[in-house]
PDB file of N, CA and C in Angstrom:
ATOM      1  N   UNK A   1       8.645  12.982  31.327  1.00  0.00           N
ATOM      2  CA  UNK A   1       9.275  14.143  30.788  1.00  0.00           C
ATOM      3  C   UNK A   1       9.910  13.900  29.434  1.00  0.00           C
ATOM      4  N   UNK A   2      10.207  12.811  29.052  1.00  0.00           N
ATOM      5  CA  UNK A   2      10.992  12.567  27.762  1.00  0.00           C
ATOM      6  C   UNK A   2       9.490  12.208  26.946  1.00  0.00           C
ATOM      7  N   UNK A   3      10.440  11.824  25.334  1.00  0.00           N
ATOM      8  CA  UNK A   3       9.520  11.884  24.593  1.00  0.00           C
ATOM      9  C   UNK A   3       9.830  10.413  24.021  1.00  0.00           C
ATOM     10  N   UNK A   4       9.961   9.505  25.079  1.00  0.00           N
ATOM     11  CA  UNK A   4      10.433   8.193  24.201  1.00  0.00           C
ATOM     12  C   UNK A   4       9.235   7.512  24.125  1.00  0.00           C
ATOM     13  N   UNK A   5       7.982   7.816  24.313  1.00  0.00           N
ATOM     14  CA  UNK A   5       6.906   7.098  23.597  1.00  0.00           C
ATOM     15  C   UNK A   5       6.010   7.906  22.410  1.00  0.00           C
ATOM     16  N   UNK A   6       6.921   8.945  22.397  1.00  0.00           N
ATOM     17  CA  UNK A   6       5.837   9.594  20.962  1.00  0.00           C
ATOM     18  C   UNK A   6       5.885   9.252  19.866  1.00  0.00           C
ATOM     19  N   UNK A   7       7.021   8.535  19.103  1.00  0.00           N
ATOM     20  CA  UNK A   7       6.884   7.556  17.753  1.00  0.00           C
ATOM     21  C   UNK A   7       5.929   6.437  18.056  1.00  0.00           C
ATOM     22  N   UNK A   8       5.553   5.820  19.085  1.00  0.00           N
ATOM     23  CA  UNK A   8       4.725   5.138  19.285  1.00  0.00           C
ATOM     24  C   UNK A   8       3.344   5.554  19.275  1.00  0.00           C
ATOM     25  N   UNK A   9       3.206   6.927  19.726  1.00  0.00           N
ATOM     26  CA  UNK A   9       1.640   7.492  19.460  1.00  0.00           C
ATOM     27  C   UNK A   9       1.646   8.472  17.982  1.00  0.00           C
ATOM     28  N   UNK A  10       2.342   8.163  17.289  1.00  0.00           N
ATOM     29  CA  UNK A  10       2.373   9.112  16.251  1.00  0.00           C
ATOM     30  C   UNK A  10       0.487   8.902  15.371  1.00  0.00           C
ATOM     31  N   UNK A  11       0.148   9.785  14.580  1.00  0.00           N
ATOM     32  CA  UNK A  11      -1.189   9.456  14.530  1.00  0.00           C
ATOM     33  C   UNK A  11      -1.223   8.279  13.045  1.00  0.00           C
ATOM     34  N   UNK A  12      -2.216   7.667  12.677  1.00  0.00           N
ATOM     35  CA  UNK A  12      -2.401   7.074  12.350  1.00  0.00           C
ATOM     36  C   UNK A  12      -3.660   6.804  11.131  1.00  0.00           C
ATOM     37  N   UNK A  13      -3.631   6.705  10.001  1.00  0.00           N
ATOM     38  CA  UNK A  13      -4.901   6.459   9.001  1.00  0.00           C
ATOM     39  C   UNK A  13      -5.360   4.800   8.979  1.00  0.00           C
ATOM     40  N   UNK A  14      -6.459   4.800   8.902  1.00  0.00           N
ATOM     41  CA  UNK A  14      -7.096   3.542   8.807  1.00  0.00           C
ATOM     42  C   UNK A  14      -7.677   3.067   7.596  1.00  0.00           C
ATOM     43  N   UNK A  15      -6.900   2.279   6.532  1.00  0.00           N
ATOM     44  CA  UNK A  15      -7.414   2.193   5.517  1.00  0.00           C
ATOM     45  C   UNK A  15      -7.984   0.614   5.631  1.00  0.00           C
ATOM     46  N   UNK A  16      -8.269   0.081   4.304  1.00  0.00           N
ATOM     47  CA  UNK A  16      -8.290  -1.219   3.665  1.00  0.00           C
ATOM     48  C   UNK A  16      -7.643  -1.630   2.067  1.00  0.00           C
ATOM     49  N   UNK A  17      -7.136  -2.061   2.252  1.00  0.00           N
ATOM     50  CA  UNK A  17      -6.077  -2.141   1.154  1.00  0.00           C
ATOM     51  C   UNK A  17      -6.907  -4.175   0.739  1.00  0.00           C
ATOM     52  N   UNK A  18      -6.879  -4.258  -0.475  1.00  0.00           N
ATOM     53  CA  UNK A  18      -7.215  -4.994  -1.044  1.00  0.00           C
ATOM     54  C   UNK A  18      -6.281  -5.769  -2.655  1.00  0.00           C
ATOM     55  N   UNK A  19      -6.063  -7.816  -2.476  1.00  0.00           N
ATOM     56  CA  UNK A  19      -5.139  -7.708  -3.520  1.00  0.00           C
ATOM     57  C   UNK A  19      -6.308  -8.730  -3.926  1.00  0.00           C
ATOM     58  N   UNK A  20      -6.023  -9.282  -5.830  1.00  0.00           N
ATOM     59  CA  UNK A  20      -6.774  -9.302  -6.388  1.00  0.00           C
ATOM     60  C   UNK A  20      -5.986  -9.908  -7.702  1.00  0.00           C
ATOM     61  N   UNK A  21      -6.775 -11.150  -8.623  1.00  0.00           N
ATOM     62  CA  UNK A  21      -5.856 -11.560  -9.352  1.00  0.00           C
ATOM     63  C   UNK A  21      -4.283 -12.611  -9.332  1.00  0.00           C
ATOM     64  N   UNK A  22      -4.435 -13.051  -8.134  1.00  0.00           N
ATOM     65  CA  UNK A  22      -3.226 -13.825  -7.961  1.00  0.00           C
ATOM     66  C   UNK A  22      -2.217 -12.831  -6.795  1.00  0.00           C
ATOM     67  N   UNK A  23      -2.475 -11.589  -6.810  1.00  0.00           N
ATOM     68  CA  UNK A  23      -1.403 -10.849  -5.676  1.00  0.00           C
ATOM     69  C   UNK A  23      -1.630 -11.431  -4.303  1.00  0.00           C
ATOM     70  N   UNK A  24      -3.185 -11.600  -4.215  1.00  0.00           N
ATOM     71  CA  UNK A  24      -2.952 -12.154  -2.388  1.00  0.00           C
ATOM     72  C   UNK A  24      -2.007 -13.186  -2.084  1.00  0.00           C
ATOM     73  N   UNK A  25      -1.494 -13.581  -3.101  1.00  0.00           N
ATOM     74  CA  UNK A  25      -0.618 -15.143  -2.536  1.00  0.00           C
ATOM     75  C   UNK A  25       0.817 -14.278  -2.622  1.00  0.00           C
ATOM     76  N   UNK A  26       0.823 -13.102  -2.150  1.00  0.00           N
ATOM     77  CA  UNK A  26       2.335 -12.541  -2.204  1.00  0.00           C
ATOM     78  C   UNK A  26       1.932 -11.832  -0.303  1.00  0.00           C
ATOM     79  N   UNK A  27       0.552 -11.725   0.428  1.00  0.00           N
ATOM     80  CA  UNK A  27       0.220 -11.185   1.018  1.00  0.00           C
ATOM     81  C   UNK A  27      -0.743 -12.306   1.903  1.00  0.00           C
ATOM     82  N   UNK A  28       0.646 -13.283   2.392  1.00  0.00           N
ATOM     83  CA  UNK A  28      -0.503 -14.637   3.283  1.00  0.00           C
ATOM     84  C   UNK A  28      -1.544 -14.857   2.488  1.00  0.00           C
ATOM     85  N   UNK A  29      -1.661 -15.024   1.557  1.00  0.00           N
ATOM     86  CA  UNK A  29      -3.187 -15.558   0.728  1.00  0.00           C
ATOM     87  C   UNK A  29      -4.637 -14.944   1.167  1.00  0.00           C
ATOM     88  N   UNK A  30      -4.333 -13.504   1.438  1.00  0.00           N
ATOM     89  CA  UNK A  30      -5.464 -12.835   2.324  1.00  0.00           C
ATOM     90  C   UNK A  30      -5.244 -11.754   1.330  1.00  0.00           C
ATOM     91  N   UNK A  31      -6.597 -11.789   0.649  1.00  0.00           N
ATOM     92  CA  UNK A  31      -7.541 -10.840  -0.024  1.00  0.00           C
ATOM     93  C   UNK A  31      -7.693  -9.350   0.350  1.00  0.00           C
ATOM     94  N   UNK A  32      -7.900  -9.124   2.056  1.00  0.00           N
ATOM     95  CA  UNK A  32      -8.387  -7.789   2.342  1.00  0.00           C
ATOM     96  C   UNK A  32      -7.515  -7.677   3.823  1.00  0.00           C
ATOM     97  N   UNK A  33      -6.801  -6.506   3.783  1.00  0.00           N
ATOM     98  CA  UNK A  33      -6.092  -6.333   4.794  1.00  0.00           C
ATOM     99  C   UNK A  33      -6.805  -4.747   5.427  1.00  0.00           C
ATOM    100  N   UNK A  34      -7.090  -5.008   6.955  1.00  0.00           N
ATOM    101  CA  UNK A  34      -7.285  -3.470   7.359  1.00  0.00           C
ATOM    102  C   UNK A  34      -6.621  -3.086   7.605  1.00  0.00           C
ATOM    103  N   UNK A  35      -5.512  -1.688   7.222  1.00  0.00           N
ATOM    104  CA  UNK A  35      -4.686  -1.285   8.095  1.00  0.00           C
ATOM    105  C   UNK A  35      -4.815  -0.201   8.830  1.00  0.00           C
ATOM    106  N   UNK A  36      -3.841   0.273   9.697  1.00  0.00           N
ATOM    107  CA  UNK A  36      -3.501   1.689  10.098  1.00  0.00           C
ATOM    108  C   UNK A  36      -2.006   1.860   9.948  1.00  0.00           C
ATOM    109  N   UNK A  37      -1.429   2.688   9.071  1.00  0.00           N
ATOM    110  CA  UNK A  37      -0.776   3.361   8.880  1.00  0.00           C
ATOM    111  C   UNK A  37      -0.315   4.311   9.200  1.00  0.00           C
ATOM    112  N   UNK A  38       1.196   5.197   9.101  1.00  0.00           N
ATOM    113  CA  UNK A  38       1.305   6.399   9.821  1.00  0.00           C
ATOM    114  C   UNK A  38       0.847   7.014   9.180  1.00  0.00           C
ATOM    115  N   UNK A  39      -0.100   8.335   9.915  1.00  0.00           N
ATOM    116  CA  UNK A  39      -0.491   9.361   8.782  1.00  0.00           C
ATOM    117  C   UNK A  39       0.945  10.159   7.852  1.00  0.00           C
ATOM    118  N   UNK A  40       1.860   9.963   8.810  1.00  0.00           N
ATOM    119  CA  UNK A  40       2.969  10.884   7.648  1.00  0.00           C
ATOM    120  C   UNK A  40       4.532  10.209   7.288  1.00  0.00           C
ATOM    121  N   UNK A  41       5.090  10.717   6.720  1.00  0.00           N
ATOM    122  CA  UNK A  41       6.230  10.022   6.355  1.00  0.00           C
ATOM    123  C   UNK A  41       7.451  10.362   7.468  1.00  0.00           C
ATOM    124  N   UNK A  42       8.196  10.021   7.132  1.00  0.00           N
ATOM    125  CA  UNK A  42       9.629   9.903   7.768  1.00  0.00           C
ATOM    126  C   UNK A  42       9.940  11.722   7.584  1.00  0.00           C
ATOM    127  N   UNK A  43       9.862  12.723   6.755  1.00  0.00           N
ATOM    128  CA  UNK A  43      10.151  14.053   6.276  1.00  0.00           C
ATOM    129  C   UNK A  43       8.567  14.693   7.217  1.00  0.00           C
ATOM    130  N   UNK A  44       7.504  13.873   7.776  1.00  0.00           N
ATOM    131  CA  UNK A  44       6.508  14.285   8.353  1.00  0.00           C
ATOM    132  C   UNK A  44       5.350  15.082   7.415  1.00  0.00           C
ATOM    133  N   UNK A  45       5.502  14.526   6.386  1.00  0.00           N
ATOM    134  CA  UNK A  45       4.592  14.839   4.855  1.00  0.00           C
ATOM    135  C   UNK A  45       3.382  13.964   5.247  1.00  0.00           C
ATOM    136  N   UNK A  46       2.215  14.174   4.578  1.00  0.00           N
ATOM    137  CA  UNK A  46       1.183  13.332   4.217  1.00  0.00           C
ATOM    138  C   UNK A  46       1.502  11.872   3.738  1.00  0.00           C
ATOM    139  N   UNK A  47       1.248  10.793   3.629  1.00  0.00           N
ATOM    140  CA  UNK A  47       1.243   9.772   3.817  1.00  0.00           C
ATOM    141  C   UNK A  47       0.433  10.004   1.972  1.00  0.00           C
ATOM    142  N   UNK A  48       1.295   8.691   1.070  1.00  0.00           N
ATOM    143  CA  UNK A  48       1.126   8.844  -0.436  1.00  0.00           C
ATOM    144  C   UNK A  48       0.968   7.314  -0.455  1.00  0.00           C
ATOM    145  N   UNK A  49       0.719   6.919  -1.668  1.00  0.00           N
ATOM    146  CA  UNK A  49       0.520   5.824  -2.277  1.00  0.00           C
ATOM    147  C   UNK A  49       1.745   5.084  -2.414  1.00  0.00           C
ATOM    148  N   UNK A  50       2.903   5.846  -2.851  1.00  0.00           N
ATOM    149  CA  UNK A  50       4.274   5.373  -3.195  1.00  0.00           C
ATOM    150  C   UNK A  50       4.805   5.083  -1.729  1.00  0.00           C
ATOM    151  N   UNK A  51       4.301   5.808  -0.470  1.00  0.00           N
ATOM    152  CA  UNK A  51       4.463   5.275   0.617  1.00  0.00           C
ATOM    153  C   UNK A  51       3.781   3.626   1.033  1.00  0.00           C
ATOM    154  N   UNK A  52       2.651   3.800   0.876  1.00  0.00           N
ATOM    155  CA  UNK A  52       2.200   2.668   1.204  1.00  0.00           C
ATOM    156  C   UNK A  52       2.844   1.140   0.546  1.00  0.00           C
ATOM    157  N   UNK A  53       2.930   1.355  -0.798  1.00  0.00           N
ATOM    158  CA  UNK A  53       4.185   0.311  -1.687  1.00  0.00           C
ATOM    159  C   UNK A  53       5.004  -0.059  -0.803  1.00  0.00           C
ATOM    160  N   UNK A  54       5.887   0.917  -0.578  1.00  0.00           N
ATOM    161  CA  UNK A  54       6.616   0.654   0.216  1.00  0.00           C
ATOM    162  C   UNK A  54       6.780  -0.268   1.707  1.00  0.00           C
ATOM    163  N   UNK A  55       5.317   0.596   2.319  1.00  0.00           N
ATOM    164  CA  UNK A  55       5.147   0.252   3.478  1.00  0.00           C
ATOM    165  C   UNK A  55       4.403  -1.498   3.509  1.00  0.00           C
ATOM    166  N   UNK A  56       3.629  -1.591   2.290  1.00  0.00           N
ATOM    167  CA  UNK A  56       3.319  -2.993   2.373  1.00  0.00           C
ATOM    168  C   UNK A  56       4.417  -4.227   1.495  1.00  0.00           C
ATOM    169  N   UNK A  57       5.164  -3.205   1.097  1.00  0.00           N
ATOM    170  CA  UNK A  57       6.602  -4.657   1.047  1.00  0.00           C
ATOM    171  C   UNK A  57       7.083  -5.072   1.570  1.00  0.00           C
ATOM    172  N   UNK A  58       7.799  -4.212   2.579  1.00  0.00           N
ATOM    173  CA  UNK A  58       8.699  -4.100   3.764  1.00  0.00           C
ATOM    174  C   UNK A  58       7.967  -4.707   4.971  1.00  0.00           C
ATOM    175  N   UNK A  59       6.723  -4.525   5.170  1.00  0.00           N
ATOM    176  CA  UNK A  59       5.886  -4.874   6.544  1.00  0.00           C
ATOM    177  C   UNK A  59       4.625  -5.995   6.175  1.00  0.00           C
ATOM    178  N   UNK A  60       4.397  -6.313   5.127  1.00  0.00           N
ATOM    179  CA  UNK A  60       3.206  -7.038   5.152  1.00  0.00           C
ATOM    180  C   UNK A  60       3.442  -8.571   4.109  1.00  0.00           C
ATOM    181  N   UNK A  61       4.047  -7.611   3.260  1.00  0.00           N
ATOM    182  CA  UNK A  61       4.391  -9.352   2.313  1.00  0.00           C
ATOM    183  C   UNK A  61       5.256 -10.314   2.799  1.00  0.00           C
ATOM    184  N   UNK A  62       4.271 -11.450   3.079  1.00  0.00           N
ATOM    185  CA  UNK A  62       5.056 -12.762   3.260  1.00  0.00           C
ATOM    186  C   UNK A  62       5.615 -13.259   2.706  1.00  0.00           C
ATOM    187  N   UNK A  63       5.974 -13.500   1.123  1.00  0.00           N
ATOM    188  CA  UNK A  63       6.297 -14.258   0.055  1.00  0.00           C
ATOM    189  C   UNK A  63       7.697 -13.227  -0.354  1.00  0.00           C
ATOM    190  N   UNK A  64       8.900 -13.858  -0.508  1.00  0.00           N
ATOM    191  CA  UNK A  64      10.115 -12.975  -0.424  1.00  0.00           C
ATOM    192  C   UNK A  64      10.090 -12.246  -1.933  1.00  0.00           C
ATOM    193  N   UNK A  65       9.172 -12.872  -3.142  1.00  0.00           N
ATOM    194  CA  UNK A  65       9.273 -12.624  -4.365  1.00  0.00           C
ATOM    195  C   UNK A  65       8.685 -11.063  -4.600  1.00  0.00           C
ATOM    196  N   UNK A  66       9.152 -10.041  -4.017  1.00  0.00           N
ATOM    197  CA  UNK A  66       8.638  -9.022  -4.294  1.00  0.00           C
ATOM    198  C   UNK A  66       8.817  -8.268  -5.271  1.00  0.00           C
ATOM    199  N   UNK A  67       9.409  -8.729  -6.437  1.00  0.00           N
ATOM    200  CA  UNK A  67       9.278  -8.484  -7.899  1.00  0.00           C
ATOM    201  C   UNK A  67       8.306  -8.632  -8.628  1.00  0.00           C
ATOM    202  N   UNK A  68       7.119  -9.541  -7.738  1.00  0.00           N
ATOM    203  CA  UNK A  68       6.016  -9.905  -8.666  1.00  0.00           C
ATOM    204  C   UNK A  68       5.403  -8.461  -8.514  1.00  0.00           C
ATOM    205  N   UNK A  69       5.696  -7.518  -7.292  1.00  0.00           N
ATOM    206  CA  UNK A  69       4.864  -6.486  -6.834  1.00  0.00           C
ATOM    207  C   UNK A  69       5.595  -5.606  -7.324  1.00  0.00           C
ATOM    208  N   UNK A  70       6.892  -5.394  -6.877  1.00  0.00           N
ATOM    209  CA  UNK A  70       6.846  -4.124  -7.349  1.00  0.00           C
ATOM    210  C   UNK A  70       8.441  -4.102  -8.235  1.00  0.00           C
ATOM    211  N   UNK A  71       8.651  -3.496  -8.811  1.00  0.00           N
ATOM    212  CA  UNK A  71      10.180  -3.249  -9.904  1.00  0.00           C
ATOM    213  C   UNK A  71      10.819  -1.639  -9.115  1.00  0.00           C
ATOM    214  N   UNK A  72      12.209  -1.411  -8.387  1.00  0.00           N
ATOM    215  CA  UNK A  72      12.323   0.083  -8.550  1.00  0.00           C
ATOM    216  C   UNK A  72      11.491   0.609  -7.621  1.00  0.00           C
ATOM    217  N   UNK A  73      10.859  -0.529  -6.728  1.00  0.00           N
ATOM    218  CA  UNK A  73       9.987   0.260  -5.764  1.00  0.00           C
ATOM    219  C   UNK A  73       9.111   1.461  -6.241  1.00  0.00           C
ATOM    220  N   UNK A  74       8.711   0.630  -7.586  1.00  0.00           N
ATOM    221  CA  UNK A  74       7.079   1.010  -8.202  1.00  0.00           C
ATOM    222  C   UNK A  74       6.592  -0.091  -8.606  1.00  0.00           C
ATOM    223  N   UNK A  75       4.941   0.071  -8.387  1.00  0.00           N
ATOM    224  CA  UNK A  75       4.234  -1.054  -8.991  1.00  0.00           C
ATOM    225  C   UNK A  75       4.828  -1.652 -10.341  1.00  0.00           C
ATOM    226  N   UNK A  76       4.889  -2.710 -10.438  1.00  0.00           N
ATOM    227  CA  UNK A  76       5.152  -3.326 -11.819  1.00  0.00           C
ATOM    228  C   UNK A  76       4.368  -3.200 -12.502  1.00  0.00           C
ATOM    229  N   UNK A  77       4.316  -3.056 -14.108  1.00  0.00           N
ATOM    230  CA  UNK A  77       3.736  -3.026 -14.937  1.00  0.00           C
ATOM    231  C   UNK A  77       2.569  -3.969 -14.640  1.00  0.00           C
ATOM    232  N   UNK A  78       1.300  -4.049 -15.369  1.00  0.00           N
ATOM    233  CA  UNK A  78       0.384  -5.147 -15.108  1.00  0.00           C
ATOM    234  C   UNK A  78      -0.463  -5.413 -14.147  1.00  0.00           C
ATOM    235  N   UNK A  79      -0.280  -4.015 -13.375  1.00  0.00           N
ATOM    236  CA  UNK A  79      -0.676  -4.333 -12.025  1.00  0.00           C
ATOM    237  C   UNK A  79      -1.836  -2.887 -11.837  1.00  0.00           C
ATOM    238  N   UNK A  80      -2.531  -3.073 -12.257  1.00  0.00           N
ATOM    239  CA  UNK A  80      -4.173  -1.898 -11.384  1.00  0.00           C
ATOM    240  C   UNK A  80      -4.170  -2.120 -10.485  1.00  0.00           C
ATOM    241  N   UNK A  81      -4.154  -0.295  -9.930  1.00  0.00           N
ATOM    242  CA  UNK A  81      -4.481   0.431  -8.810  1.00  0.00           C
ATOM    243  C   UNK A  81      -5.717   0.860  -9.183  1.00  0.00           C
ATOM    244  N   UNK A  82      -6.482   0.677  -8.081  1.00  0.00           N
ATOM    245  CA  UNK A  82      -7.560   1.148  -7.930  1.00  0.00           C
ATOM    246  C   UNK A  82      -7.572   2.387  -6.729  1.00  0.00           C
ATOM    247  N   UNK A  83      -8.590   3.624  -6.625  1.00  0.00           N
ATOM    248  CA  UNK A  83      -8.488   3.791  -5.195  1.00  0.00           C
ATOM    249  C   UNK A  83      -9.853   4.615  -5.032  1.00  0.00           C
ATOM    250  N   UNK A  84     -10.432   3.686  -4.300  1.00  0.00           N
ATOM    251  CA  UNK A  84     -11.638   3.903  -3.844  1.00  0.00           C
ATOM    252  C   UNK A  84     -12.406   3.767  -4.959  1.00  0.00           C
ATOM    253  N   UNK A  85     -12.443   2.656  -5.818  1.00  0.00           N
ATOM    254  CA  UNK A  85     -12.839   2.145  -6.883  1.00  0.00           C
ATOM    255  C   UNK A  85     -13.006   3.125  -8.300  1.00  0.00           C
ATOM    256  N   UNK A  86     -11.446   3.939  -8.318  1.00  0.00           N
ATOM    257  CA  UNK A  86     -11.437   4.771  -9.314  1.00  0.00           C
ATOM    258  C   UNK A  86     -10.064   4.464  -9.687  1.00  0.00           C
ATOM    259  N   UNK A  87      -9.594   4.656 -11.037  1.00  0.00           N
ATOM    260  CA  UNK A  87      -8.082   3.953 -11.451  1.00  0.00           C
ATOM    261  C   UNK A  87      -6.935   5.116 -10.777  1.00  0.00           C
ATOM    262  N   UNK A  88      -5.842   4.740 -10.578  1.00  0.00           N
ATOM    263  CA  UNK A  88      -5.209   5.837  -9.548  1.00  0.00           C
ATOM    264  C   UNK A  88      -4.635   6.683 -10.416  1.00  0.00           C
ATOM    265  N   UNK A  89      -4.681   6.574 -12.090  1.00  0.00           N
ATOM    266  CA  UNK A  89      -4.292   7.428 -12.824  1.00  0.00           C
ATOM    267  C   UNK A  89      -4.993   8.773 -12.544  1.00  0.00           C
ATOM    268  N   UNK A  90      -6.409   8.879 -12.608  1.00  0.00           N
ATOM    269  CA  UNK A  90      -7.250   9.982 -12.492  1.00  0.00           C
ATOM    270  C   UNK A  90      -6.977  10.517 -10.751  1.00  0.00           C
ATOM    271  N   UNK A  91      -6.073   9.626 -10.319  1.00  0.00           N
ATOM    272  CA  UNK A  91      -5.886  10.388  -8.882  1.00  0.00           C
ATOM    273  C   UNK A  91      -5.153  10.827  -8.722  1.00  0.00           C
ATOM    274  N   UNK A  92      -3.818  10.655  -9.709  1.00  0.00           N
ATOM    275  CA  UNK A  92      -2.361  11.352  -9.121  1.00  0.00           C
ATOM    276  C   UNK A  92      -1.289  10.198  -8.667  1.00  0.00           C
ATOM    277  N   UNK A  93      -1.697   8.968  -9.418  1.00  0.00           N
ATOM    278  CA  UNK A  93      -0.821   7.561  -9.162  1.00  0.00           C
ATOM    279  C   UNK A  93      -0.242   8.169  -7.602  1.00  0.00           C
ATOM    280  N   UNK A  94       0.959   7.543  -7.703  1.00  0.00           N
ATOM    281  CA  UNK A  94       1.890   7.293  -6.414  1.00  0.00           C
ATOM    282  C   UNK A  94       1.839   8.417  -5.714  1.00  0.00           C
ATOM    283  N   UNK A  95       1.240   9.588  -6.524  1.00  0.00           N
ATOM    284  CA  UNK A  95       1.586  11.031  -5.516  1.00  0.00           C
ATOM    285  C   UNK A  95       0.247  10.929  -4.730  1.00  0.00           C
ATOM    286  N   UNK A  96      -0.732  10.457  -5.005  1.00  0.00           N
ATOM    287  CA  UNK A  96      -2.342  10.400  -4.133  1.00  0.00           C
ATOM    288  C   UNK A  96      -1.929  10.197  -2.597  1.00  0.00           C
ATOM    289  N   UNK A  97      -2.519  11.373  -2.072  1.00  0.00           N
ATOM    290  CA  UNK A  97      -2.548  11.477  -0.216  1.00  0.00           C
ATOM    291  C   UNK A  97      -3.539  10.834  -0.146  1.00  0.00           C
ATOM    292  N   UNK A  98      -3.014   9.562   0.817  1.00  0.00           N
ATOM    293  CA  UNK A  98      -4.016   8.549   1.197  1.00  0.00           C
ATOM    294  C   UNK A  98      -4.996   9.540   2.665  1.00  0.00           C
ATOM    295  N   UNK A  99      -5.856   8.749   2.430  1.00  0.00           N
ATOM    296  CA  UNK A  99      -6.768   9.864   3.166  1.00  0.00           C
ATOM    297  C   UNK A  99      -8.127   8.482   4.386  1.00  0.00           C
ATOM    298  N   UNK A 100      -8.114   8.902   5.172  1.00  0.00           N
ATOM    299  CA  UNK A 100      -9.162   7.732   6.161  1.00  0.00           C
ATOM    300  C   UNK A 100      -9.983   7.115   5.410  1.00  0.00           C
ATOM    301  N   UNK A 101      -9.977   5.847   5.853  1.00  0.00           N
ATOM    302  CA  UNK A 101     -10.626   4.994   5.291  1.00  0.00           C
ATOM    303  C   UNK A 101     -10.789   4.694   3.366  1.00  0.00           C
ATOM    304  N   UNK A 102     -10.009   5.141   2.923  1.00  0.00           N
ATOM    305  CA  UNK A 102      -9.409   4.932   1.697  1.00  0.00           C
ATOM    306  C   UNK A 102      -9.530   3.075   1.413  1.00  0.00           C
ATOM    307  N   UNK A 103      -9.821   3.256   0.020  1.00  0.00           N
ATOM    308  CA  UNK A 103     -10.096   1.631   0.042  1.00  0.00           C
ATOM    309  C   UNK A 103      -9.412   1.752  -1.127  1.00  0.00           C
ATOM    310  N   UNK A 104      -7.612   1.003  -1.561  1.00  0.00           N
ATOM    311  CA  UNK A 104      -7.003   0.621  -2.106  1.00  0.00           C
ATOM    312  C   UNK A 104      -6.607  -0.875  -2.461  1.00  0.00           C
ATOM    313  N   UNK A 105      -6.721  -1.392  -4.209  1.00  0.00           N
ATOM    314  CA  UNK A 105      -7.333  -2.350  -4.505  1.00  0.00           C
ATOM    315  C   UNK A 105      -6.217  -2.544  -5.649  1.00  0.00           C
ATOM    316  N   UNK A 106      -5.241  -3.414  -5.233  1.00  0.00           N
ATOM    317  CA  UNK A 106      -3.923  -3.449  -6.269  1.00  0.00           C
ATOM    318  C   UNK A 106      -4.369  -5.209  -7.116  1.00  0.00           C
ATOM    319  N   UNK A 107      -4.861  -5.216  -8.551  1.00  0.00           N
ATOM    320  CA  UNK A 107      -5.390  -6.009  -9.212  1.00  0.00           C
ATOM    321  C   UNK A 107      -4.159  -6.546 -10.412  1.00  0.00           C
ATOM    322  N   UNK A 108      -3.696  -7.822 -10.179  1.00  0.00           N
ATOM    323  CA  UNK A 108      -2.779  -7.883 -11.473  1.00  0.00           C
ATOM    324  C   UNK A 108      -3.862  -8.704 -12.481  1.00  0.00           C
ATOM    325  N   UNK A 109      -2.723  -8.168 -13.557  1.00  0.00           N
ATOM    326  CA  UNK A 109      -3.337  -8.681 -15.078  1.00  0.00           C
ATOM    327  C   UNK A 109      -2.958  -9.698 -15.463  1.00  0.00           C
ATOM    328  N   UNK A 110      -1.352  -9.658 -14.713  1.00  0.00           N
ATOM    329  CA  UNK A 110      -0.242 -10.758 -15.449  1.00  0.00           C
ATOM    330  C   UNK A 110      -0.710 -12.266 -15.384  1.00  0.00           C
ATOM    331  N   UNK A 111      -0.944 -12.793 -16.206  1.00  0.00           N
ATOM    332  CA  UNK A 111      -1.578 -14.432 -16.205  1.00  0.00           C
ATOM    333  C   UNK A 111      -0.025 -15.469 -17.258  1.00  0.00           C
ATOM    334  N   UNK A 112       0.158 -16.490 -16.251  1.00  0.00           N
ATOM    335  CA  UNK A 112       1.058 -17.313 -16.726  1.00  0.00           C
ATOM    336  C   UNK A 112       0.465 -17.683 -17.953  1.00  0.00           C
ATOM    337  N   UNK A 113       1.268 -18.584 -19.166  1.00  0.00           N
ATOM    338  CA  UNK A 113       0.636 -19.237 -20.106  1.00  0.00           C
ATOM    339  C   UNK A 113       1.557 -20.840 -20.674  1.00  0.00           C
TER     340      UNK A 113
END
């Protein structure tokens, strides 16, 4: 009769999120992650890009240096988004509703010297 397992079945998107350029070593040194995600936010909105940032700082990065990723809880400068092998500018950056099976591909530029 209660509803104490429905955050647990809340529904769910299945993407692949991909790092590239030196980021996998902020993400267990693993290249391609599958996830599932909530389809919606905390306000019960569509599920965005600026969500997922979020959601893969907080839940997936191993490496505590999460400045290399993100500044302000936005991507740092230097850092291509891809999504679904198109730049996420032409998508609507951070506002893009991630959508099934979405293949997101965060590529840095930044090279030590």
């Amino acid at each position: 009769m209660g509803d104490a397992t429905s955050a647990s079945e809340k529904p769910t998107i299945p993407i692949t999120v991909d790092f590239s350029g030196g980021l996998e070593m902020l993400f267990s040194n693993q290249k391609r992650h599958s996830l599932n995600i909530p389809a919606t936010d905390a306000s019960d909105k569509p599920v965005t890009i600026a969500f997922l940032i979020d959601h893969l700082t907080n839940n997936l990065m191993t490496d505590p240096r999460s400045e290399l990723f993100v500044l302000d809880k936005h991507i740092r400068p230097g850092i291509l988004v891809l999504i679904n092998d198109a730049d996420w500018e032409l998508e609507g950056e951070e506002s893009y509703e991630i959508q099934p099976k979405d293949n997101i591909l965060f590529v840095s530029t930044l090279h030590g010297g």
